[in-house]
PDB file of N, CA and C in Angstrom:
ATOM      1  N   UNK A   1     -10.700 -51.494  -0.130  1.00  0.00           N
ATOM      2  CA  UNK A   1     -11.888 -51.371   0.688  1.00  0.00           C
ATOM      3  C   UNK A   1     -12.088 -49.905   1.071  1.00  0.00           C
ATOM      4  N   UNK A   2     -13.344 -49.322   1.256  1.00  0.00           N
ATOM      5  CA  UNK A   2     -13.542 -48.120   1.138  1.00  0.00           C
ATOM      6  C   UNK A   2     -13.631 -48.063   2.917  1.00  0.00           C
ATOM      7  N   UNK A   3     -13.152 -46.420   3.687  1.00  0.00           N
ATOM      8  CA  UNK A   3     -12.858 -46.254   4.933  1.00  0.00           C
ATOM      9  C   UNK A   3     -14.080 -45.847   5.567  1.00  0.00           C
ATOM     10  N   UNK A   4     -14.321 -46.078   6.522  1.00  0.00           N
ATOM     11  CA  UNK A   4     -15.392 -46.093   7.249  1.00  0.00           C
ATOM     12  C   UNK A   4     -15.643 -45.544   8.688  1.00  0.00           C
ATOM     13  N   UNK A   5     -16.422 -44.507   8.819  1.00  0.00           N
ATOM     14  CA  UNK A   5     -16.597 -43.743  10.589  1.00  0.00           C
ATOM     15  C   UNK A   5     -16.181 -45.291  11.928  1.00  0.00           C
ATOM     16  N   UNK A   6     -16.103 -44.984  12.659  1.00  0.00           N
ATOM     17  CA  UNK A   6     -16.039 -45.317  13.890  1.00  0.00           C
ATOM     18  C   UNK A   6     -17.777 -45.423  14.267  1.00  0.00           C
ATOM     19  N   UNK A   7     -18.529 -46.507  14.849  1.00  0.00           N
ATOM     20  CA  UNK A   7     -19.949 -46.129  14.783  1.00  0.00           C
ATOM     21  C   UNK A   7     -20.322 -45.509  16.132  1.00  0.00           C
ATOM     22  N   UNK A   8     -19.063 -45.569  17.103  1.00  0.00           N
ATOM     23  CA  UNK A   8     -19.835 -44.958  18.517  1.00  0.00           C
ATOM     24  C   UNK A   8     -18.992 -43.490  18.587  1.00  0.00           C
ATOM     25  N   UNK A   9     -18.214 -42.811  17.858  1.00  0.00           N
ATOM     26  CA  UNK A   9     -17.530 -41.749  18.226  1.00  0.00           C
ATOM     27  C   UNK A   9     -18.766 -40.110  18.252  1.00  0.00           C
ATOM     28  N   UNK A  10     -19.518 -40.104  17.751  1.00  0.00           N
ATOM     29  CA  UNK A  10     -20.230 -39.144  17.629  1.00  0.00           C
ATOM     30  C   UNK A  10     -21.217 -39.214  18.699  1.00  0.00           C
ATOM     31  N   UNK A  11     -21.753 -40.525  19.151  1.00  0.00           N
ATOM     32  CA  UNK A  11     -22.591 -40.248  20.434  1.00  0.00           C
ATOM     33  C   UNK A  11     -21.603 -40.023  21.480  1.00  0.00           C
ATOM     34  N   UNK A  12     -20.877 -40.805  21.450  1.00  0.00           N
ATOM     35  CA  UNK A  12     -19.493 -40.686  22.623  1.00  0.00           C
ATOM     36  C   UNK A  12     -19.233 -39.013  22.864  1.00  0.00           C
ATOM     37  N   UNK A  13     -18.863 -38.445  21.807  1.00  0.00           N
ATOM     38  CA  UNK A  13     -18.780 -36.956  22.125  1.00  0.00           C
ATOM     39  C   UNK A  13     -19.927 -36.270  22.548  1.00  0.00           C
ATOM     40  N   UNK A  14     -21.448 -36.259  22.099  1.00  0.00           N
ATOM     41  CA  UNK A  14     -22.775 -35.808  22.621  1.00  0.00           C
ATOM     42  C   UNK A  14     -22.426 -35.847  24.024  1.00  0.00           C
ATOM     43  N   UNK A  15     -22.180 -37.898  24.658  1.00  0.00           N
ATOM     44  CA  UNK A  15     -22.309 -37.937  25.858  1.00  0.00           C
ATOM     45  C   UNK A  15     -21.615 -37.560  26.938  1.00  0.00           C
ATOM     46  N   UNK A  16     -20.534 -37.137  26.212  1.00  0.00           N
ATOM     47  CA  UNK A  16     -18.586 -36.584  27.113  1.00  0.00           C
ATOM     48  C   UNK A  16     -19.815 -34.868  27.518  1.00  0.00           C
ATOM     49  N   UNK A  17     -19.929 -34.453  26.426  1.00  0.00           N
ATOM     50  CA  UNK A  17     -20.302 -32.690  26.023  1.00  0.00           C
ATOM     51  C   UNK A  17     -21.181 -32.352  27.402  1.00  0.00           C
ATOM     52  N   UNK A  18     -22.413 -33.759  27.478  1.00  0.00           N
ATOM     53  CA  UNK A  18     -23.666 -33.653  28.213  1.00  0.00           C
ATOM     54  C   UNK A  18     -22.875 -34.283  29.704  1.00  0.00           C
ATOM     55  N   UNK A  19     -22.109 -35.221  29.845  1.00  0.00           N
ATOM     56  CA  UNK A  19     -21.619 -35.006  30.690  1.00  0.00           C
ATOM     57  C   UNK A  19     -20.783 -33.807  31.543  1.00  0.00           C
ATOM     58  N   UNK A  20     -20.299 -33.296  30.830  1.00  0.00           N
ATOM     59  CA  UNK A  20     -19.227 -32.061  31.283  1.00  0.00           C
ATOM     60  C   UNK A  20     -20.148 -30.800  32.109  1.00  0.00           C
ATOM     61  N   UNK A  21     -20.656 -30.487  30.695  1.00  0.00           N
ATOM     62  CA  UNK A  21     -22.042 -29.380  31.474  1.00  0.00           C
ATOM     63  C   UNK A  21     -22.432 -29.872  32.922  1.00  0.00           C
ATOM     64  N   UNK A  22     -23.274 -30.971  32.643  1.00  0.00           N
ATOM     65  CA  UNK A  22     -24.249 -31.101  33.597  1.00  0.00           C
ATOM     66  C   UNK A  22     -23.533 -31.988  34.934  1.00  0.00           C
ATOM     67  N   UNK A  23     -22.267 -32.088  35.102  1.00  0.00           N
ATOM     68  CA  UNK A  23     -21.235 -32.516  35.680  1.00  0.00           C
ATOM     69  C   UNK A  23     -21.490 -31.656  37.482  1.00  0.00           C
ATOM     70  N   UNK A  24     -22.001 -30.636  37.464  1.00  0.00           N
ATOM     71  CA  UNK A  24     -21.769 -30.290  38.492  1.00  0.00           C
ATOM     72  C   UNK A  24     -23.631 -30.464  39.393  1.00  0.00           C
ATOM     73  N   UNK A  25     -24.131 -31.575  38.906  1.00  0.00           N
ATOM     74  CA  UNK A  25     -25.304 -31.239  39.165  1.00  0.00           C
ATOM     75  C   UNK A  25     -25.153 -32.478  40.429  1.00  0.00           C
ATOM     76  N   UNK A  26     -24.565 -32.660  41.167  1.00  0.00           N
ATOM     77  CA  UNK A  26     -24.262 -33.184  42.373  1.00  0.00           C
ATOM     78  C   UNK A  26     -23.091 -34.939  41.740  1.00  0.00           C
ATOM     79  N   UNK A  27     -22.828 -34.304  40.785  1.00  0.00           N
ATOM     80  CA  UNK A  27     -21.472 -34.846  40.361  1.00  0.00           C
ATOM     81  C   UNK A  27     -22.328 -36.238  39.176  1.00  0.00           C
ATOM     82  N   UNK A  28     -23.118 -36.964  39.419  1.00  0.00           N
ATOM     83  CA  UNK A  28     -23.758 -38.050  39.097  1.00  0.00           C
ATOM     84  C   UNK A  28     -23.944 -37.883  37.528  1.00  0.00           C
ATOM     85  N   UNK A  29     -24.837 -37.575  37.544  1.00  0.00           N
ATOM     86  CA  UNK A  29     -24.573 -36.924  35.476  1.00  0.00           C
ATOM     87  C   UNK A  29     -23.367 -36.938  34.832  1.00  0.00           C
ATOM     88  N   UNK A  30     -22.541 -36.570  35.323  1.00  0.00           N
ATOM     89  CA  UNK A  30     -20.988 -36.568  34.873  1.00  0.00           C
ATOM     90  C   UNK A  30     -20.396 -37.818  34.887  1.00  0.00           C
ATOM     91  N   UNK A  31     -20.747 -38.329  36.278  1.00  0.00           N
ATOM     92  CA  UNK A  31     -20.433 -40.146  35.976  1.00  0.00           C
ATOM     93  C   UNK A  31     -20.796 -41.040  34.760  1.00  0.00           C
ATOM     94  N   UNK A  32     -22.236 -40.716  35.226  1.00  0.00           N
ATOM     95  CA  UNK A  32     -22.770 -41.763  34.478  1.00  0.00           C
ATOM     96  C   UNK A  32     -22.751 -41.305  32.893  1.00  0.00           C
ATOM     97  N   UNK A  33     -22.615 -40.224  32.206  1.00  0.00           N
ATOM     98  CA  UNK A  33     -22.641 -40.078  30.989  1.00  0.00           C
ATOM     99  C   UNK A  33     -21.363 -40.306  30.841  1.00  0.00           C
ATOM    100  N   UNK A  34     -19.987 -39.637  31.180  1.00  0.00           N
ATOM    101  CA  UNK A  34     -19.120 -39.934  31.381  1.00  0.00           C
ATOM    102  C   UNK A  34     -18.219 -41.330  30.846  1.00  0.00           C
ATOM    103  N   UNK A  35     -19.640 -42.275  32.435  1.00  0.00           N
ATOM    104  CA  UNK A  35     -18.967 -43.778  31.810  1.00  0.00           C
ATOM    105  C   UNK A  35     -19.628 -44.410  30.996  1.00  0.00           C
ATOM    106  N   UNK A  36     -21.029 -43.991  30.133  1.00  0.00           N
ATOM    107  CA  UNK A  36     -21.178 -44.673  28.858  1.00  0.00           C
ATOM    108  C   UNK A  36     -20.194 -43.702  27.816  1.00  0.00           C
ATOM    109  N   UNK A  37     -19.655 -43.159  27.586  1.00  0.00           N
ATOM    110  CA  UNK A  37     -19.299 -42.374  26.717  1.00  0.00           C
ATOM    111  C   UNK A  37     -17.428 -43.410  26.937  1.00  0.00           C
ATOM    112  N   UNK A  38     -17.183 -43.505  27.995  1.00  0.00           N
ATOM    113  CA  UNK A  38     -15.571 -44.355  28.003  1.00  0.00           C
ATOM    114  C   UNK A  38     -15.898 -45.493  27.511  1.00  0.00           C
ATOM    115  N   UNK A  39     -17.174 -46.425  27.982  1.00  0.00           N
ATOM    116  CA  UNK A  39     -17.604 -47.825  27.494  1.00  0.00           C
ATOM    117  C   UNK A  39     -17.664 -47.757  25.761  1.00  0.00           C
ATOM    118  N   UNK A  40     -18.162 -46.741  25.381  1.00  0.00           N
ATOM    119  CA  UNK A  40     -18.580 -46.817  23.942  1.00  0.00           C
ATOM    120  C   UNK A  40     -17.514 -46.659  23.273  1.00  0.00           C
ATOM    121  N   UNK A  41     -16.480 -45.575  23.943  1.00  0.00           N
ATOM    122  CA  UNK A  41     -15.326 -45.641  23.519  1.00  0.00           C
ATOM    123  C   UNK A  41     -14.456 -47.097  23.382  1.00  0.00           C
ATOM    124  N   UNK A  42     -13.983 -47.508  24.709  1.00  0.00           N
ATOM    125  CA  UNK A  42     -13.636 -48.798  24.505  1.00  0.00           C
ATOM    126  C   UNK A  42     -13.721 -49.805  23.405  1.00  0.00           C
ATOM    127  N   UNK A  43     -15.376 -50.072  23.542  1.00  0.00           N
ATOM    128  CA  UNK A  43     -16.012 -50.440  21.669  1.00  0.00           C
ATOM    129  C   UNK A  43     -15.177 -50.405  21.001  1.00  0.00           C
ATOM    130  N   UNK A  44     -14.595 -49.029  20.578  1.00  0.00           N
ATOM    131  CA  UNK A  44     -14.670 -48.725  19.220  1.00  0.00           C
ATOM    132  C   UNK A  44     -13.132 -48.841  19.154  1.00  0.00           C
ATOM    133  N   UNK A  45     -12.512 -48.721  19.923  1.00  0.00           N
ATOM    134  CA  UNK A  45     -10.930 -48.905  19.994  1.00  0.00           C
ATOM    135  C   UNK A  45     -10.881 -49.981  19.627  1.00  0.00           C
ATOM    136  N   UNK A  46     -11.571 -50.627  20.100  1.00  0.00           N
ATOM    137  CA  UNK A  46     -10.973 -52.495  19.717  1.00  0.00           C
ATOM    138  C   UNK A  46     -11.284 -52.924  18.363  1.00  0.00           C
ATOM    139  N   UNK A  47     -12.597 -51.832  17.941  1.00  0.00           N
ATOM    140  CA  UNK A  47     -12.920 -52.196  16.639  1.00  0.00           C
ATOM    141  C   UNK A  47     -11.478 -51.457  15.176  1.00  0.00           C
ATOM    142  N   UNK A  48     -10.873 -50.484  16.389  1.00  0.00           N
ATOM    143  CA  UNK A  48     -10.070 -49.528  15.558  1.00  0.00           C
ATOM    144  C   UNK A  48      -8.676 -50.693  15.527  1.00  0.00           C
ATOM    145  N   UNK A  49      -8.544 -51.360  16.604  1.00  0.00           N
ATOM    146  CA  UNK A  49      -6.995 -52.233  16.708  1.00  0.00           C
ATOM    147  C   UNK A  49      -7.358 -53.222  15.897  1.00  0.00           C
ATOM    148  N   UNK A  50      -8.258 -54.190  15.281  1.00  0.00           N
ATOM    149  CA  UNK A  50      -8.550 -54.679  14.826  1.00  0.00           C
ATOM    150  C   UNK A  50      -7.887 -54.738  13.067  1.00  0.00           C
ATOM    151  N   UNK A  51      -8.606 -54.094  12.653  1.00  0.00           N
ATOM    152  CA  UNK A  51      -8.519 -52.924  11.209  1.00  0.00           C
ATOM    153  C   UNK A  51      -8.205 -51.306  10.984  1.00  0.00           C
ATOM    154  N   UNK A  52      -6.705 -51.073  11.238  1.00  0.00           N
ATOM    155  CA  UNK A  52      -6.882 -49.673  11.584  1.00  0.00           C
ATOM    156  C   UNK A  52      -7.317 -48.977  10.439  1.00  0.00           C
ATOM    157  N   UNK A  53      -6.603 -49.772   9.428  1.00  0.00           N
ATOM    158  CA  UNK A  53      -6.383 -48.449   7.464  1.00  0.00           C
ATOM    159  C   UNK A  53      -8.242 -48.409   7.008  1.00  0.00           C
ATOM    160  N   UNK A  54      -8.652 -49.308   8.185  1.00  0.00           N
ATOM    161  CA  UNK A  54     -10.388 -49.098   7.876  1.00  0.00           C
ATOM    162  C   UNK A  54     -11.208 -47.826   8.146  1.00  0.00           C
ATOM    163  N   UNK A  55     -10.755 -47.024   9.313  1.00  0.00           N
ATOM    164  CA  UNK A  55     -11.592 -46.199   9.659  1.00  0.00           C
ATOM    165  C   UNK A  55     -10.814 -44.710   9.647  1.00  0.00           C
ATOM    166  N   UNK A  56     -11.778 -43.724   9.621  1.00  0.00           N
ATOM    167  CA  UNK A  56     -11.034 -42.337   8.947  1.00  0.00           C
ATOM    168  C   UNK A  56     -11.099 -41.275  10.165  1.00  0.00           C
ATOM    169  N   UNK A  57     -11.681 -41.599  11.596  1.00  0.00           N
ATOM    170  CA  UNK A  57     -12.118 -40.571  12.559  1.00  0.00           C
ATOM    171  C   UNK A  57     -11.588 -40.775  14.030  1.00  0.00           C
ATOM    172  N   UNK A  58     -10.115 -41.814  14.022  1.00  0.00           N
ATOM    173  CA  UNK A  58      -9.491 -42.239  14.861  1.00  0.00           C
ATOM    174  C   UNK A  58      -9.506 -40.851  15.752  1.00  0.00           C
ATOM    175  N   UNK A  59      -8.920 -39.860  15.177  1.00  0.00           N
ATOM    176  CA  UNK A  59      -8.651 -38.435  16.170  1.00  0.00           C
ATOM    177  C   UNK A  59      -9.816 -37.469  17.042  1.00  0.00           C
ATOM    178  N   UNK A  60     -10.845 -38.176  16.274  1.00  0.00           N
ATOM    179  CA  UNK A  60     -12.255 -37.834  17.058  1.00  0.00           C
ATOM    180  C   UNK A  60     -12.211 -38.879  17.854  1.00  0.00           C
ATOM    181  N   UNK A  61     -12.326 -40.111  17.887  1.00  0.00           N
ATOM    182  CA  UNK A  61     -11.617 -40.797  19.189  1.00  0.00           C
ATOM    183  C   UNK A  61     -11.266 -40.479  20.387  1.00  0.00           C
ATOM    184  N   UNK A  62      -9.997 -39.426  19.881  1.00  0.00           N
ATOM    185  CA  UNK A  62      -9.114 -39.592  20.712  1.00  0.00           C
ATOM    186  C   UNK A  62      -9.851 -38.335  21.688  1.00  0.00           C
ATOM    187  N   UNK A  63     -10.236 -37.297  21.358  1.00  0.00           N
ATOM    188  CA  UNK A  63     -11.005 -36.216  21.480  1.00  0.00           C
ATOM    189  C   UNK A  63     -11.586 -36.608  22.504  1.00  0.00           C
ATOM    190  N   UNK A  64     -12.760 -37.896  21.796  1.00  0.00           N
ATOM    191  CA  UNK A  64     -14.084 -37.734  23.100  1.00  0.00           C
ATOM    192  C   UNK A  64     -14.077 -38.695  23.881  1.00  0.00           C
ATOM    193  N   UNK A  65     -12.783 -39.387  24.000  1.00  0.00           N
ATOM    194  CA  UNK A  65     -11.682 -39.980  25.088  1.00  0.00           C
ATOM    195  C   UNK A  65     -11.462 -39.242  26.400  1.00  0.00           C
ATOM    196  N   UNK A  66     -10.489 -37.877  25.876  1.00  0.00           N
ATOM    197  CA  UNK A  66     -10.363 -36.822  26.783  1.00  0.00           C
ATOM    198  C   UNK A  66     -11.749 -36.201  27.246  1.00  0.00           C
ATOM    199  N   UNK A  67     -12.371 -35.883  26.436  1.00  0.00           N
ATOM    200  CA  UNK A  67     -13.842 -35.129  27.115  1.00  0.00           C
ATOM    201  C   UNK A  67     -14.295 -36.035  28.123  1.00  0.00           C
ATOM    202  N   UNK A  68     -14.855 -37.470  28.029  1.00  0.00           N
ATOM    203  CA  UNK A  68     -14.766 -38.134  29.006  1.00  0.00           C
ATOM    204  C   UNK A  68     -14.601 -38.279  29.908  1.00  0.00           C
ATOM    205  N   UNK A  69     -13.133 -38.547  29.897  1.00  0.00           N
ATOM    206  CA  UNK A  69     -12.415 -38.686  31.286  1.00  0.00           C
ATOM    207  C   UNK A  69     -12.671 -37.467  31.880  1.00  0.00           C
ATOM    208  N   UNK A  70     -12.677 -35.893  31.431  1.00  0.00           N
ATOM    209  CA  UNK A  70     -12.722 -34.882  31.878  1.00  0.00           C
ATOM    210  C   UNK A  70     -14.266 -34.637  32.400  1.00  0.00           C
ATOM    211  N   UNK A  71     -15.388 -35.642  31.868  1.00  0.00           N
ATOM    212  CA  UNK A  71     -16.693 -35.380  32.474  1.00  0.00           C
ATOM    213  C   UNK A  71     -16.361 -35.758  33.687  1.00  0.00           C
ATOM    214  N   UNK A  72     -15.802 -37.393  33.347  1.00  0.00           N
ATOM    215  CA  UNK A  72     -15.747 -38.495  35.016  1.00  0.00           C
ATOM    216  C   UNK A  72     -15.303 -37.596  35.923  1.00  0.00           C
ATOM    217  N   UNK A  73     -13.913 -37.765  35.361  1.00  0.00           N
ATOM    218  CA  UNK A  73     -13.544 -37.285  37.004  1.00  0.00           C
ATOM    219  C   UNK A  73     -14.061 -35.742  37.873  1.00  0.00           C
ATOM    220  N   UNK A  74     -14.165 -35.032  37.044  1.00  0.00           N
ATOM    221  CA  UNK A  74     -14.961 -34.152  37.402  1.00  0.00           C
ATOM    222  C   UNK A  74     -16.668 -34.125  38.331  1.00  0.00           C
ATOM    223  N   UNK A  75     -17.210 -35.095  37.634  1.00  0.00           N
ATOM    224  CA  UNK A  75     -18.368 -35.517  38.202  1.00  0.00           C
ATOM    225  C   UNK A  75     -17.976 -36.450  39.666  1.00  0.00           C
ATOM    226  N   UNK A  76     -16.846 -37.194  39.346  1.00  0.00           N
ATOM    227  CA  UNK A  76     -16.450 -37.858  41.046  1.00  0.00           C
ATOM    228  C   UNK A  76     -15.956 -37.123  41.529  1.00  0.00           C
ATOM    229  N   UNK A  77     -15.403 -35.495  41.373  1.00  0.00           N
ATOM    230  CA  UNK A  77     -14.845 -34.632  42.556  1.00  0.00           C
ATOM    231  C   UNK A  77     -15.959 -34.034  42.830  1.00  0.00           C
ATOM    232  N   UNK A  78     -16.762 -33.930  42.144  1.00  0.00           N
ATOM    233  CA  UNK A  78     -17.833 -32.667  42.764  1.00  0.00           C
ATOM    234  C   UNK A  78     -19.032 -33.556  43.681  1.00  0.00           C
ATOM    235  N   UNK A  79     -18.958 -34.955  43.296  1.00  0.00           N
ATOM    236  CA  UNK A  79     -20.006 -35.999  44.438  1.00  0.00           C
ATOM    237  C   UNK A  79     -19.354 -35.752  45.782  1.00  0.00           C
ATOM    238  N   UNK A  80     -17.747 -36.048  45.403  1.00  0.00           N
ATOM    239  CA  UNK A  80     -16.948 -35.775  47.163  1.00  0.00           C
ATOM    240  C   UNK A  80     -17.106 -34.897  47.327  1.00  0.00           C
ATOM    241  N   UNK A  81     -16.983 -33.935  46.626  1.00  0.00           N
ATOM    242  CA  UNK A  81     -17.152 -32.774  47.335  1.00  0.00           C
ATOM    243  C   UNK A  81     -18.682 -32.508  48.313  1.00  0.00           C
ATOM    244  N   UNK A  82     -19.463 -32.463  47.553  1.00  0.00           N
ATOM    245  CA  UNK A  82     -20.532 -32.575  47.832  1.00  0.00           C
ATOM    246  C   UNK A  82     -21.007 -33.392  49.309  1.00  0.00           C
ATOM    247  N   UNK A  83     -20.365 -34.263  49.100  1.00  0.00           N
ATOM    248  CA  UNK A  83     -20.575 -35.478  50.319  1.00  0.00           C
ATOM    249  C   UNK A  83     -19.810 -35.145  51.597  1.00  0.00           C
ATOM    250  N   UNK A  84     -18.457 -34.508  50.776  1.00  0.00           N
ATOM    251  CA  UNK A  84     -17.933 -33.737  52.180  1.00  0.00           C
ATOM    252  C   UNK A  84     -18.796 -32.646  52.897  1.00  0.00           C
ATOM    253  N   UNK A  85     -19.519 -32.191  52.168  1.00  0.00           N
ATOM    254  CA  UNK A  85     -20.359 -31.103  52.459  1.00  0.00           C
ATOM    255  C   UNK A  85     -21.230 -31.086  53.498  1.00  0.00           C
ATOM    256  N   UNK A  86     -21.933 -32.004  53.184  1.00  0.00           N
ATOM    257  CA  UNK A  86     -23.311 -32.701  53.842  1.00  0.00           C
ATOM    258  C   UNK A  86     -22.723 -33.333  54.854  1.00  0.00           C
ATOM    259  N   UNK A  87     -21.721 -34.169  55.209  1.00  0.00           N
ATOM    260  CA  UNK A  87     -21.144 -34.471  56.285  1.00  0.00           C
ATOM    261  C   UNK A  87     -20.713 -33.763  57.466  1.00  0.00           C
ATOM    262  N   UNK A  88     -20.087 -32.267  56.815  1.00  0.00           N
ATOM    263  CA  UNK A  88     -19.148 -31.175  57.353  1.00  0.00           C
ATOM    264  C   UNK A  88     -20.751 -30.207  57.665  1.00  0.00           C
ATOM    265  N   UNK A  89     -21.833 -30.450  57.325  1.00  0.00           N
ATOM    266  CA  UNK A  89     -22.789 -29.591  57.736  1.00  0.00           C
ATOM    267  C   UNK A  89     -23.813 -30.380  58.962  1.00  0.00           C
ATOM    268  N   UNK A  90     -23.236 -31.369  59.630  1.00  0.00           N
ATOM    269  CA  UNK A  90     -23.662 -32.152  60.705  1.00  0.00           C
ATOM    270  C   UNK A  90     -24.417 -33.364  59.925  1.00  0.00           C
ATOM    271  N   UNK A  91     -24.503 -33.739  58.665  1.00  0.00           N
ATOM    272  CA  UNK A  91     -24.927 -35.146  58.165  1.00  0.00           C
ATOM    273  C   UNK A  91     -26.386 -35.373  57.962  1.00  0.00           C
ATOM    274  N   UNK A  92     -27.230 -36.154  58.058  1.00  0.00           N
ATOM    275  CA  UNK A  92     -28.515 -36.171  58.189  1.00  0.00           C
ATOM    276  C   UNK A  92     -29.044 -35.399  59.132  1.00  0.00           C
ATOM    277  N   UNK A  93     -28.654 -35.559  60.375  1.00  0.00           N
ATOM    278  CA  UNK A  93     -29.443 -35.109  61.478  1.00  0.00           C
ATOM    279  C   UNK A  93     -29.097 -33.661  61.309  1.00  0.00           C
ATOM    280  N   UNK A  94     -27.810 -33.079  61.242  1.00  0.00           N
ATOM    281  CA  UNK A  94     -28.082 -31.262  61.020  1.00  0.00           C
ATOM    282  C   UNK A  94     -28.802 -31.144  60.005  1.00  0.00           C
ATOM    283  N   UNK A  95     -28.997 -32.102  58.940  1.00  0.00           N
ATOM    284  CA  UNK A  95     -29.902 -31.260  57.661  1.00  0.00           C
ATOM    285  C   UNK A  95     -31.185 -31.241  58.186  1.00  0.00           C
ATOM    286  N   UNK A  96     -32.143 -32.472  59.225  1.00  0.00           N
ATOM    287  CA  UNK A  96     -33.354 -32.339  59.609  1.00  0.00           C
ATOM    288  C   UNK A  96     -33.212 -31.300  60.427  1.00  0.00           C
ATOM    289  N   UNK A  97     -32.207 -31.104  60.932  1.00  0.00           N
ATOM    290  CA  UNK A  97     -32.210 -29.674  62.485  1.00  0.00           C
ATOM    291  C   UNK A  97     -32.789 -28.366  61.568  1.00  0.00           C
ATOM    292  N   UNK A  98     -32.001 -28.387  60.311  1.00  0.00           N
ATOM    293  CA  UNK A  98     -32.176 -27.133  59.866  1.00  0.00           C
ATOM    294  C   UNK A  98     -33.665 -27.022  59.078  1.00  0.00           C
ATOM    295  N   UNK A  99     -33.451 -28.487  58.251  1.00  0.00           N
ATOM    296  CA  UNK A  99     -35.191 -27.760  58.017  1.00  0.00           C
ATOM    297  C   UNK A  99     -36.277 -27.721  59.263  1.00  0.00           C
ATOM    298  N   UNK A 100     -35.604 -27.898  60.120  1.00  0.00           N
ATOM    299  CA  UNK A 100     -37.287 -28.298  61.438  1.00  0.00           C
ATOM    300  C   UNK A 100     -37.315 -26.486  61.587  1.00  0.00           C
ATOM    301  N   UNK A 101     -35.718 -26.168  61.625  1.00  0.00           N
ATOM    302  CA  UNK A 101     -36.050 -24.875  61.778  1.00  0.00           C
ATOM    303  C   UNK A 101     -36.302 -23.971  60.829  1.00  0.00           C
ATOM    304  N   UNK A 102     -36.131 -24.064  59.655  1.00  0.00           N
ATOM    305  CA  UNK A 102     -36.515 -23.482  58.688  1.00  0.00           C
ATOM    306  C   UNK A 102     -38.069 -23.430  58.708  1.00  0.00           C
ATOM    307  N   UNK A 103     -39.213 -24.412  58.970  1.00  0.00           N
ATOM    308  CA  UNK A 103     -40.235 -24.734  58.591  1.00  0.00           C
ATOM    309  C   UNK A 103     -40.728 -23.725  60.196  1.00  0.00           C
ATOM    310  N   UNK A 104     -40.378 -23.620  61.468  1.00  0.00           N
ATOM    311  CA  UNK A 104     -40.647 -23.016  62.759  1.00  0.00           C
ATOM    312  C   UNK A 104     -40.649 -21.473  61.589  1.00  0.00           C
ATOM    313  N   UNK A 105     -39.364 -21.092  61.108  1.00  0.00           N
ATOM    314  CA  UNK A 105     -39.509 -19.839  60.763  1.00  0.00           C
ATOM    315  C   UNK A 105     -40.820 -19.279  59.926  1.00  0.00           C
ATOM    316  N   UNK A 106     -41.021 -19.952  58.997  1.00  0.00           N
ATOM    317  CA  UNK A 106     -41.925 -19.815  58.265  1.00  0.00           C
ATOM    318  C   UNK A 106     -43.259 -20.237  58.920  1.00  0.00           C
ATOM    319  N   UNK A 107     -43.575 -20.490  59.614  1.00  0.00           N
ATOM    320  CA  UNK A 107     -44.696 -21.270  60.457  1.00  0.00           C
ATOM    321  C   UNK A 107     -45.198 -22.422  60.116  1.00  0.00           C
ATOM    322  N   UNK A 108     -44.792 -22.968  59.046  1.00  0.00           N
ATOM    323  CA  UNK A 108     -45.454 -24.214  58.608  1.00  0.00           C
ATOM    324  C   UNK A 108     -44.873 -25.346  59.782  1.00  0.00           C
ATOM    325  N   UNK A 109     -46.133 -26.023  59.573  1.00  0.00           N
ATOM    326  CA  UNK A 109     -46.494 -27.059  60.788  1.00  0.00           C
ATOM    327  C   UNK A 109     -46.483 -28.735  59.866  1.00  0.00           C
ATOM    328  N   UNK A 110     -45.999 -29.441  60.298  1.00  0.00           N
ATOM    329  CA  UNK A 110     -45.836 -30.926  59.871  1.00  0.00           C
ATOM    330  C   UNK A 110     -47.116 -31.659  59.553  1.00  0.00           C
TER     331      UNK A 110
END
């Protein structure tokens, strides 16, 4: 029988890549590409335990496995972080304090 790609490993890496970058954009992007990129992975593992001598790109696998995980968790430290942030800057109510005063500075009126 002739060997055959893995069918989710190449978007899986797009989505690890696009996760990673855009990972710090209040952490969420990184999740969520992140966790379709582990889901798709998953897929394809089971399709790989199945029939291994079938497929030829196991090590790209393994690759955009690690990229992955390295979007996720990255994207869940930078949400805490983030969240610590907004908390540690008085929470909702200091963020309205500051724009009420931001908007006094500038003169704009509600």
């Amino acid at each position: 029988m002739e060997q055959q790609k893995l069918p989710n490993v190449t978007i899986a890496i797009v989505l690890s890549i696009i996760g990673f970058v855009c990972c710090c954009i209040a952490g969420l992007p990184g999740i969520i590409f992140g966790g379709i990129a582990l889901f798709l992975i998953s897929k394809d593992e089971k399709l790989y335990r199945q029939q291994p001598e079938n497929f030829t790109n196991y090590n790209q696998l393994k690759t955009a496995k690690i990229l992955a995980w390295i979007a996720f968790i990255l994207g869940v430290l930078y949400l805490a972080w983030s969240i610590f942030g907004f908390y540690q800057a008085g929470g909702w109510e200091g963020y309205m304090q500051q724009s009420q005063e931001l908007m006094e500075q500038w003169g704009i009126e509600e």
